[in-house]
PDB file of N, CA and C in Angstrom:
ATOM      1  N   UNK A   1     191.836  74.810  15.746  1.00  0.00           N
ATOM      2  CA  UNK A   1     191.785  76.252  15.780  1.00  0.00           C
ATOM      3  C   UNK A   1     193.208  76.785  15.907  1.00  0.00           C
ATOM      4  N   UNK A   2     193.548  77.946  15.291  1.00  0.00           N
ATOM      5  CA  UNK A   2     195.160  78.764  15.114  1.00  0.00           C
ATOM      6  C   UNK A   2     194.976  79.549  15.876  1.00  0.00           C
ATOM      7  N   UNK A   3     196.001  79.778  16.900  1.00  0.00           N
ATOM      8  CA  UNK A   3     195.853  81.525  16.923  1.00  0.00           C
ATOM      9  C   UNK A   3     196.944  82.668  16.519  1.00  0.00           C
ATOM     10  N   UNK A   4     196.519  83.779  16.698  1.00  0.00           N
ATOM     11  CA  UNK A   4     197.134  84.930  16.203  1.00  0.00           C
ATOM     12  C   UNK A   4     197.183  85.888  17.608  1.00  0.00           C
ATOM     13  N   UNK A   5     198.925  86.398  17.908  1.00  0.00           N
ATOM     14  CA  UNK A   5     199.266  87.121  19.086  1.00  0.00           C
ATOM     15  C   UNK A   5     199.313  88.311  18.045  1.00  0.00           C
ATOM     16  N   UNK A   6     199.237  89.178  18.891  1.00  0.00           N
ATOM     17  CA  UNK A   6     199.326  90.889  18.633  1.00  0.00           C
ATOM     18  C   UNK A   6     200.456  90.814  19.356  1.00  0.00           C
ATOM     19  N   UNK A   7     201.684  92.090  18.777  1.00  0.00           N
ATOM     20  CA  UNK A   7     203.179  91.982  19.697  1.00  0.00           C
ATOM     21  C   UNK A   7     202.857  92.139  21.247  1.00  0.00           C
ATOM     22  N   UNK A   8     201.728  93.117  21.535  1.00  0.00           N
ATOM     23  CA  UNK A   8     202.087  93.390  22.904  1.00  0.00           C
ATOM     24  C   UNK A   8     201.873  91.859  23.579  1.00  0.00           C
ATOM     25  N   UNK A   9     200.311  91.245  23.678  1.00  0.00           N
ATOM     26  CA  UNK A   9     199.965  90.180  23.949  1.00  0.00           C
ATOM     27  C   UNK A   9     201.440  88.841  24.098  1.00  0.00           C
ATOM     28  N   UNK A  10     202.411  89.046  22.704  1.00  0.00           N
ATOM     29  CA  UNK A  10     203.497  87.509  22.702  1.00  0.00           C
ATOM     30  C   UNK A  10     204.031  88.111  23.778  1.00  0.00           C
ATOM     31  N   UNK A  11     204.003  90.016  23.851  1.00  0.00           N
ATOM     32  CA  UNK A  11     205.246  90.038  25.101  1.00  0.00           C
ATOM     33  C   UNK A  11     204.771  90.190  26.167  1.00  0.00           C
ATOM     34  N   UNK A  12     203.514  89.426  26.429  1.00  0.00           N
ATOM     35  CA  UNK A  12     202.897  89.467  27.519  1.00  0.00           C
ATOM     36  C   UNK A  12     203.428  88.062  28.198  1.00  0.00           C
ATOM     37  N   UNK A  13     203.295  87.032  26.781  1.00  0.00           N
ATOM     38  CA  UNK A  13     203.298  85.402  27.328  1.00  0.00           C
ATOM     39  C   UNK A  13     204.632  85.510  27.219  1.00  0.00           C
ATOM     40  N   UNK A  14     205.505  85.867  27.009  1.00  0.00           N
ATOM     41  CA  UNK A  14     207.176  85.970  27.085  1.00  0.00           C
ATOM     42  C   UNK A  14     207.558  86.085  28.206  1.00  0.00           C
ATOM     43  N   UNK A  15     207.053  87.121  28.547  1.00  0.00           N
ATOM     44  CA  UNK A  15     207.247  88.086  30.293  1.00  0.00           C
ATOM     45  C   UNK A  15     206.632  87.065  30.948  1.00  0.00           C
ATOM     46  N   UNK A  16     205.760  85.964  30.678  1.00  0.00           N
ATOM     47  CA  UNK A  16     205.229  85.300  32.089  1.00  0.00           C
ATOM     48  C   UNK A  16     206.293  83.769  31.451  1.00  0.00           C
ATOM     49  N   UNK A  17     206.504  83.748  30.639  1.00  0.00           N
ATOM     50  CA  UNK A  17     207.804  82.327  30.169  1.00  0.00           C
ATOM     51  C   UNK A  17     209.042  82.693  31.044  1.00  0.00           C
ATOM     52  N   UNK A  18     209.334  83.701  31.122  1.00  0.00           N
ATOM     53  CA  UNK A  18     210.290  84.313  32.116  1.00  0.00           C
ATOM     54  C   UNK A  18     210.443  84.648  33.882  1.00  0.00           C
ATOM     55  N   UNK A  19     209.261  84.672  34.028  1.00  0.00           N
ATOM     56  CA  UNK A  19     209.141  85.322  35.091  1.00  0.00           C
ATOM     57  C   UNK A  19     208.062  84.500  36.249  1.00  0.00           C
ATOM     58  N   UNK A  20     207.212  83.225  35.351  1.00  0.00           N
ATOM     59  CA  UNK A  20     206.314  82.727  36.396  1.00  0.00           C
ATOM     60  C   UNK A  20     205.467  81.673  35.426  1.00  0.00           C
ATOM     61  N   UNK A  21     206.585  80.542  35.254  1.00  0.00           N
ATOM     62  CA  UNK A  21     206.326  79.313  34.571  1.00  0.00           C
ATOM     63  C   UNK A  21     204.663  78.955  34.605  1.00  0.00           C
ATOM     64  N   UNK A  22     203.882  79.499  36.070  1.00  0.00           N
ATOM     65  CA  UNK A  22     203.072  78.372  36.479  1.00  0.00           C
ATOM     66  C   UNK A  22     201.940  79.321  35.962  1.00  0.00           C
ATOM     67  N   UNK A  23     201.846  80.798  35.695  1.00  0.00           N
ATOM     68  CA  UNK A  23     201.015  81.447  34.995  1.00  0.00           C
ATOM     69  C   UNK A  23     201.327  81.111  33.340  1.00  0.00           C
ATOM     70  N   UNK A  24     202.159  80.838  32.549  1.00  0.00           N
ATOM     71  CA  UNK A  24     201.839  80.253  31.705  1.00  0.00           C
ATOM     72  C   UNK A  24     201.204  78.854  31.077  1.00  0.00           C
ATOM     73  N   UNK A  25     201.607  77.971  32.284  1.00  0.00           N
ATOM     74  CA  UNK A  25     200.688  77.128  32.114  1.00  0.00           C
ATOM     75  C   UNK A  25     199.311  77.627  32.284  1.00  0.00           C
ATOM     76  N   UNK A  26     198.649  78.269  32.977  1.00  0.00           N
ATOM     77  CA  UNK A  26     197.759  78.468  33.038  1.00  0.00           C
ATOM     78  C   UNK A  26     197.205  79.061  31.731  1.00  0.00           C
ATOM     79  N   UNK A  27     197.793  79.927  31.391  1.00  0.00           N
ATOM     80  CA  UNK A  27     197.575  80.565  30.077  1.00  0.00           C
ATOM     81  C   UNK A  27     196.974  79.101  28.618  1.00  0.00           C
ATOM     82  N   UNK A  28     197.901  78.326  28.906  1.00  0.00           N
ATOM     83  CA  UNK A  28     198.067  77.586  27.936  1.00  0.00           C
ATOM     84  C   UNK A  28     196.797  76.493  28.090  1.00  0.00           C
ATOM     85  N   UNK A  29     196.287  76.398  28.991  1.00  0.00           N
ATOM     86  CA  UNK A  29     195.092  75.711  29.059  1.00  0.00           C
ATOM     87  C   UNK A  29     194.005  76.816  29.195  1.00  0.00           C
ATOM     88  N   UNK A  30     193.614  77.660  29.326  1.00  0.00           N
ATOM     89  CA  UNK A  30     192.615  78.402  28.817  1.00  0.00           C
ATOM     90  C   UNK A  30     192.308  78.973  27.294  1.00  0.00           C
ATOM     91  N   UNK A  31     193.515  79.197  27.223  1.00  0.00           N
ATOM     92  CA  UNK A  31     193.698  78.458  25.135  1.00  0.00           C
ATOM     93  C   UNK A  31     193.338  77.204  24.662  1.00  0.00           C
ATOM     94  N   UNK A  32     193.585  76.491  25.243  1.00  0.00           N
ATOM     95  CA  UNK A  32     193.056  74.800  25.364  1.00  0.00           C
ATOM     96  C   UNK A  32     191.570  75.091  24.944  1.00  0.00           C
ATOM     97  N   UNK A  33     191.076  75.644  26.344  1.00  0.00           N
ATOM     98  CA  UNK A  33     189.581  75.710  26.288  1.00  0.00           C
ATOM     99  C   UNK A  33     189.320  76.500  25.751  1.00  0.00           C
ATOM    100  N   UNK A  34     189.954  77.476  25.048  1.00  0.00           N
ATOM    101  CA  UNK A  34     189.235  78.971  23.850  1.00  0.00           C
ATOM    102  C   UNK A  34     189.083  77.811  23.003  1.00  0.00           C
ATOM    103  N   UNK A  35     189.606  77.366  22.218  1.00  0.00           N
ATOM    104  CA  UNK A  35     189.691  76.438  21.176  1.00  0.00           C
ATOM    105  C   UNK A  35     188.542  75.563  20.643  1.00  0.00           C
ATOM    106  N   UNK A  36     188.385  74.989  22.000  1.00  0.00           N
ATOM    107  CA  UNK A  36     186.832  74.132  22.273  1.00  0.00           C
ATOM    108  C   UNK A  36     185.777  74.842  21.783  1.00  0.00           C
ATOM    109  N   UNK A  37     185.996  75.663  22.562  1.00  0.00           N
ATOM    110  CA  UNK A  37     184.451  76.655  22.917  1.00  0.00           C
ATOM    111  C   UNK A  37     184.464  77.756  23.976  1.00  0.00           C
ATOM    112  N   UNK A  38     184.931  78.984  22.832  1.00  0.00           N
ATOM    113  CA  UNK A  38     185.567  80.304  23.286  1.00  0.00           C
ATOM    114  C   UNK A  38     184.271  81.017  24.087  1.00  0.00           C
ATOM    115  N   UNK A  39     183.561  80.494  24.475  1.00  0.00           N
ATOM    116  CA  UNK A  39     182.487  81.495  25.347  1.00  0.00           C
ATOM    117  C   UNK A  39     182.280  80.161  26.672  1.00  0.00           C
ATOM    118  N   UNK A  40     182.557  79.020  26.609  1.00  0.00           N
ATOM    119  CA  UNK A  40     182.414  78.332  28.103  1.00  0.00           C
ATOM    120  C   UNK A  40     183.380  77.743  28.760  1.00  0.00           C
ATOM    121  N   UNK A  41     183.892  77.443  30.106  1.00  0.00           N
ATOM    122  CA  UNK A  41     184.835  77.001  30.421  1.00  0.00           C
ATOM    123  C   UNK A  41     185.620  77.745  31.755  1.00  0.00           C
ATOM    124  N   UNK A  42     186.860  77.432  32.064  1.00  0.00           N
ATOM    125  CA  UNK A  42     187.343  78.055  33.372  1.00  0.00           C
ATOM    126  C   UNK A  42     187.585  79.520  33.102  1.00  0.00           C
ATOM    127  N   UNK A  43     187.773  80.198  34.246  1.00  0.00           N
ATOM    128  CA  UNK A  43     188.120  81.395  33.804  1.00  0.00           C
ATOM    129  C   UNK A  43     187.051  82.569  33.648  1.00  0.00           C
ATOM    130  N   UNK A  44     186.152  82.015  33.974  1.00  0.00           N
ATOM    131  CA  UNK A  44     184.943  82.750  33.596  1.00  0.00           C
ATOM    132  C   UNK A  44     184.642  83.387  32.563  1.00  0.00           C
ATOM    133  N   UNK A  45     184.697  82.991  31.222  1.00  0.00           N
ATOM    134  CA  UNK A  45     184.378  83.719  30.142  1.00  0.00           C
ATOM    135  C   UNK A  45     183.282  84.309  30.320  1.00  0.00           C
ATOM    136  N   UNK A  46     183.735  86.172  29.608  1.00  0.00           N
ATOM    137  CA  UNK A  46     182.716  86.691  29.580  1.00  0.00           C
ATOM    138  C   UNK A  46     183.120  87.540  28.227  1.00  0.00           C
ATOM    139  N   UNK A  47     181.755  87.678  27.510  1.00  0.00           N
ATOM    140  CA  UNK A  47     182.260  89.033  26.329  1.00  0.00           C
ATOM    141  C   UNK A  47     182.477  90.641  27.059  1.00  0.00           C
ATOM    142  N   UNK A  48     183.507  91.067  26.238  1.00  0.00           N
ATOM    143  CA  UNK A  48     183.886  92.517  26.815  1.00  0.00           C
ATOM    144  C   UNK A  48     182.836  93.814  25.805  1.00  0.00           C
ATOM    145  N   UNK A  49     182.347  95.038  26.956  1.00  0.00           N
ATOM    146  CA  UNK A  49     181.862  95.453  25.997  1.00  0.00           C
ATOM    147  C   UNK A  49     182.179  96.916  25.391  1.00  0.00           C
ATOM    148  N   UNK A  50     181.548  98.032  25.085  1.00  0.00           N
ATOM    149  CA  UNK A  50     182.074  99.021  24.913  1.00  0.00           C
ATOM    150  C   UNK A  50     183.216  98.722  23.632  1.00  0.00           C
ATOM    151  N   UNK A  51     184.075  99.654  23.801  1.00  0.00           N
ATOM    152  CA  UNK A  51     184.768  99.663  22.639  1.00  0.00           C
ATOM    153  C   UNK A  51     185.605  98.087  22.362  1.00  0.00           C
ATOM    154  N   UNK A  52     185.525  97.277  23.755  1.00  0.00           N
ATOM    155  CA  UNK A  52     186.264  96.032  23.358  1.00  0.00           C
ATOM    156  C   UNK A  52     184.944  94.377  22.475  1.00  0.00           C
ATOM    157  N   UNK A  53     183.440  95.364  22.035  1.00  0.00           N
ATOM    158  CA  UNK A  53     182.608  94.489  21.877  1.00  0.00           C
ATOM    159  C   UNK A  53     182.847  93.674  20.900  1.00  0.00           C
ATOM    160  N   UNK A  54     182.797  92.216  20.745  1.00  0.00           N
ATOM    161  CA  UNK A  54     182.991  91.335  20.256  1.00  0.00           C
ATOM    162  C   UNK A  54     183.981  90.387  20.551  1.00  0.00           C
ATOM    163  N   UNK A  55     184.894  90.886  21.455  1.00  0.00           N
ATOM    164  CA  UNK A  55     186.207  90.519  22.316  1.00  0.00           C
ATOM    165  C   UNK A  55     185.677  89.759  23.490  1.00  0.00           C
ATOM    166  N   UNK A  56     186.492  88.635  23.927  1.00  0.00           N
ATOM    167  CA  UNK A  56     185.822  88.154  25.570  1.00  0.00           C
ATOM    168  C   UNK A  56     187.563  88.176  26.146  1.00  0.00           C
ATOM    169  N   UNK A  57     186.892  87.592  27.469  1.00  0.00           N
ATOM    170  CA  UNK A  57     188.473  87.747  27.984  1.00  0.00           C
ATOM    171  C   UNK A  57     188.115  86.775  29.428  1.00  0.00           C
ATOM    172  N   UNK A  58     189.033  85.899  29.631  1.00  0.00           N
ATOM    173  CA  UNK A  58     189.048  85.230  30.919  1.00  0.00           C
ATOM    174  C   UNK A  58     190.309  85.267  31.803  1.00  0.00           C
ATOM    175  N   UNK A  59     189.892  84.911  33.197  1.00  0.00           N
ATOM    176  CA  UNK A  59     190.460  85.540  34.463  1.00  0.00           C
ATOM    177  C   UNK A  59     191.628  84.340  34.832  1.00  0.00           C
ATOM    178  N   UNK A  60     192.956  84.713  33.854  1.00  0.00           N
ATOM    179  CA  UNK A  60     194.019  84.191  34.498  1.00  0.00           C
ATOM    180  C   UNK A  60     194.399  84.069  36.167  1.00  0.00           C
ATOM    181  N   UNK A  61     194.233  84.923  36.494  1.00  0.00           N
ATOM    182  CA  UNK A  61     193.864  84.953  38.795  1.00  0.00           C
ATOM    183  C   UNK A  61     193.046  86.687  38.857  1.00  0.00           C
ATOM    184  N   UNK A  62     193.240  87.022  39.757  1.00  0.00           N
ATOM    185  CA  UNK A  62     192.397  87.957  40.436  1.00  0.00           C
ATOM    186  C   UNK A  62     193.318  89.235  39.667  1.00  0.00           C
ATOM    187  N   UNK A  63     193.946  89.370  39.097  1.00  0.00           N
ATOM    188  CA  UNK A  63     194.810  90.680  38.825  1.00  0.00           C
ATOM    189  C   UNK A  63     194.759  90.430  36.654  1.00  0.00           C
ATOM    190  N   UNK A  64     195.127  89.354  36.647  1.00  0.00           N
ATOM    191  CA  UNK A  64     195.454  89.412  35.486  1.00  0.00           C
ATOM    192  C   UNK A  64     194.621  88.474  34.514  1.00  0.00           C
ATOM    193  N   UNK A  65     194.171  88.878  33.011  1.00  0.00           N
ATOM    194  CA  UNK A  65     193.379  88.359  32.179  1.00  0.00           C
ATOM    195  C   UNK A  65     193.984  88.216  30.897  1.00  0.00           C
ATOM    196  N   UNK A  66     193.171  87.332  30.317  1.00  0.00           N
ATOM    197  CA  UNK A  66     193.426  87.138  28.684  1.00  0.00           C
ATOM    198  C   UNK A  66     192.525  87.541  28.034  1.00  0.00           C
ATOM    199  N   UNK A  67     192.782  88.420  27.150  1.00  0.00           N
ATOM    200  CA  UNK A  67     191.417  88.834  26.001  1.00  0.00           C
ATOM    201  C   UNK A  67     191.859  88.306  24.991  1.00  0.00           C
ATOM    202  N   UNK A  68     190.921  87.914  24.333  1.00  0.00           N
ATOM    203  CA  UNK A  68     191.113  87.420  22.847  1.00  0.00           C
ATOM    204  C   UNK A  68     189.496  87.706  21.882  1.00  0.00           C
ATOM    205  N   UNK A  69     189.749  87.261  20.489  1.00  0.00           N
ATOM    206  CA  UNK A  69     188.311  87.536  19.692  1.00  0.00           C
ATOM    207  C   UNK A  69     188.667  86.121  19.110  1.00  0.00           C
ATOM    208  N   UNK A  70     187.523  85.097  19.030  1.00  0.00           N
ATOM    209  CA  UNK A  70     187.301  84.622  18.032  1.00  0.00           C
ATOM    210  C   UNK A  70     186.878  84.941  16.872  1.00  0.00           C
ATOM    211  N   UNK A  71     187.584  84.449  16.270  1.00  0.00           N
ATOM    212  CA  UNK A  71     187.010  84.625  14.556  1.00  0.00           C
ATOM    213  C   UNK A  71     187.361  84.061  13.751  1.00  0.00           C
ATOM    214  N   UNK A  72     186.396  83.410  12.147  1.00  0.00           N
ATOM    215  CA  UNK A  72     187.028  82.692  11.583  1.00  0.00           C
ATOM    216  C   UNK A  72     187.850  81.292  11.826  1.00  0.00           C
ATOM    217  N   UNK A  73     187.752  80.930  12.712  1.00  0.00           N
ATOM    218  CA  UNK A  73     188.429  79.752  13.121  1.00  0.00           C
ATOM    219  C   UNK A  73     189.750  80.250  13.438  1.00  0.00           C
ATOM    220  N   UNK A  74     190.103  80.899  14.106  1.00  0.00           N
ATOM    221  CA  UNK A  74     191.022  81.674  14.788  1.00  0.00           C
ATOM    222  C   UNK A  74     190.829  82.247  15.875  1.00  0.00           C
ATOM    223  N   UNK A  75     191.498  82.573  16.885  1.00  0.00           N
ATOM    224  CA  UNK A  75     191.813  82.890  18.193  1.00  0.00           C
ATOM    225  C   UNK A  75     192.931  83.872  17.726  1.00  0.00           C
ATOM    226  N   UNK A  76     192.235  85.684  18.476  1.00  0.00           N
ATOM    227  CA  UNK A  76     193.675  86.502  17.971  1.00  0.00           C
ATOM    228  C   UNK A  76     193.139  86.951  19.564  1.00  0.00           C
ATOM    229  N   UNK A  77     195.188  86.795  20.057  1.00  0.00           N
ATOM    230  CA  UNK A  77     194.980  86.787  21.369  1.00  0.00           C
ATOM    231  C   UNK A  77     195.400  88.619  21.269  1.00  0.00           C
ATOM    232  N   UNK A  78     195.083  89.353  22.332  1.00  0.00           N
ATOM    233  CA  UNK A  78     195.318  90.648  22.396  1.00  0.00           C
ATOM    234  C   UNK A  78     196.326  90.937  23.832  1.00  0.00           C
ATOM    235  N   UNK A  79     195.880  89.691  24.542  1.00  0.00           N
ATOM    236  CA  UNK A  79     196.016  90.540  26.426  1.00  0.00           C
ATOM    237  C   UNK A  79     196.521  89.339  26.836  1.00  0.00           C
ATOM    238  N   UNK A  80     197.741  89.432  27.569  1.00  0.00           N
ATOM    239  CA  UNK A  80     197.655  87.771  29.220  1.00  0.00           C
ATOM    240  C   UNK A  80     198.196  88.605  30.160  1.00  0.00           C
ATOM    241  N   UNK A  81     198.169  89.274  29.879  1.00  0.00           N
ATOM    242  CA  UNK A  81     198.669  90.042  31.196  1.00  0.00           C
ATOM    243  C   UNK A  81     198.186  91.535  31.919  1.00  0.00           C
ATOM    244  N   UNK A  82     197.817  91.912  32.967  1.00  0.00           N
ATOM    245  CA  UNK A  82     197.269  93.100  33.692  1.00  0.00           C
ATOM    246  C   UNK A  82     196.072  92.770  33.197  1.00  0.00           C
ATOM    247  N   UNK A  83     195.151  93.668  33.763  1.00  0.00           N
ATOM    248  CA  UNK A  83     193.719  93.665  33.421  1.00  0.00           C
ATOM    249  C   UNK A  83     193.237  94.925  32.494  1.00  0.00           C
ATOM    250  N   UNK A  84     192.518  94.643  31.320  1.00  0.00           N
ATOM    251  CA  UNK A  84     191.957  95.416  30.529  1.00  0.00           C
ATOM    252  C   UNK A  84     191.686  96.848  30.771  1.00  0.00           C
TER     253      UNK A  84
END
């Protein structure tokens, strides 16, 4: 599976490459597990709804999340940082 960042999203994972090594790892294994199987796994996947429906997003820690959409055999990440 590929994925696809939206600018804000790369300068989300930039800002945490900079600023807090150990939240990008984290990042980088919940991509791990989008990959697998974007609806189970750590993080609590859940789909988002309202205007973000078709989007899910899992819980990097208590403040901050990743949204992304599968599709197509792609992962387009939107969010790693703040909460939705």
């Amino acid at each position: 599976m590929k994925y696809a960042w939206t600018d804000d999203a790369w300068d989300d994972y930039r800002y945490w490459q900079q600023h807090d090594p150990k939240k990008t790892e984290e990042i980088n294994t919940l991509l791990e597990e989008c990959s697998r199987d974007p609806f189970k796994g750590t993080g609590k996947p859940e789909p988002l709804k309202g205007n973000l429906t078709g989007y899910c997003s899992r819980r990097i820690d208590k403040e901050h999340r990743l949204v992304y959409l599968p599709e197509d055999g792609c992962i387009y990440i939107v969010q790693c940082r703040f909460h939705y």
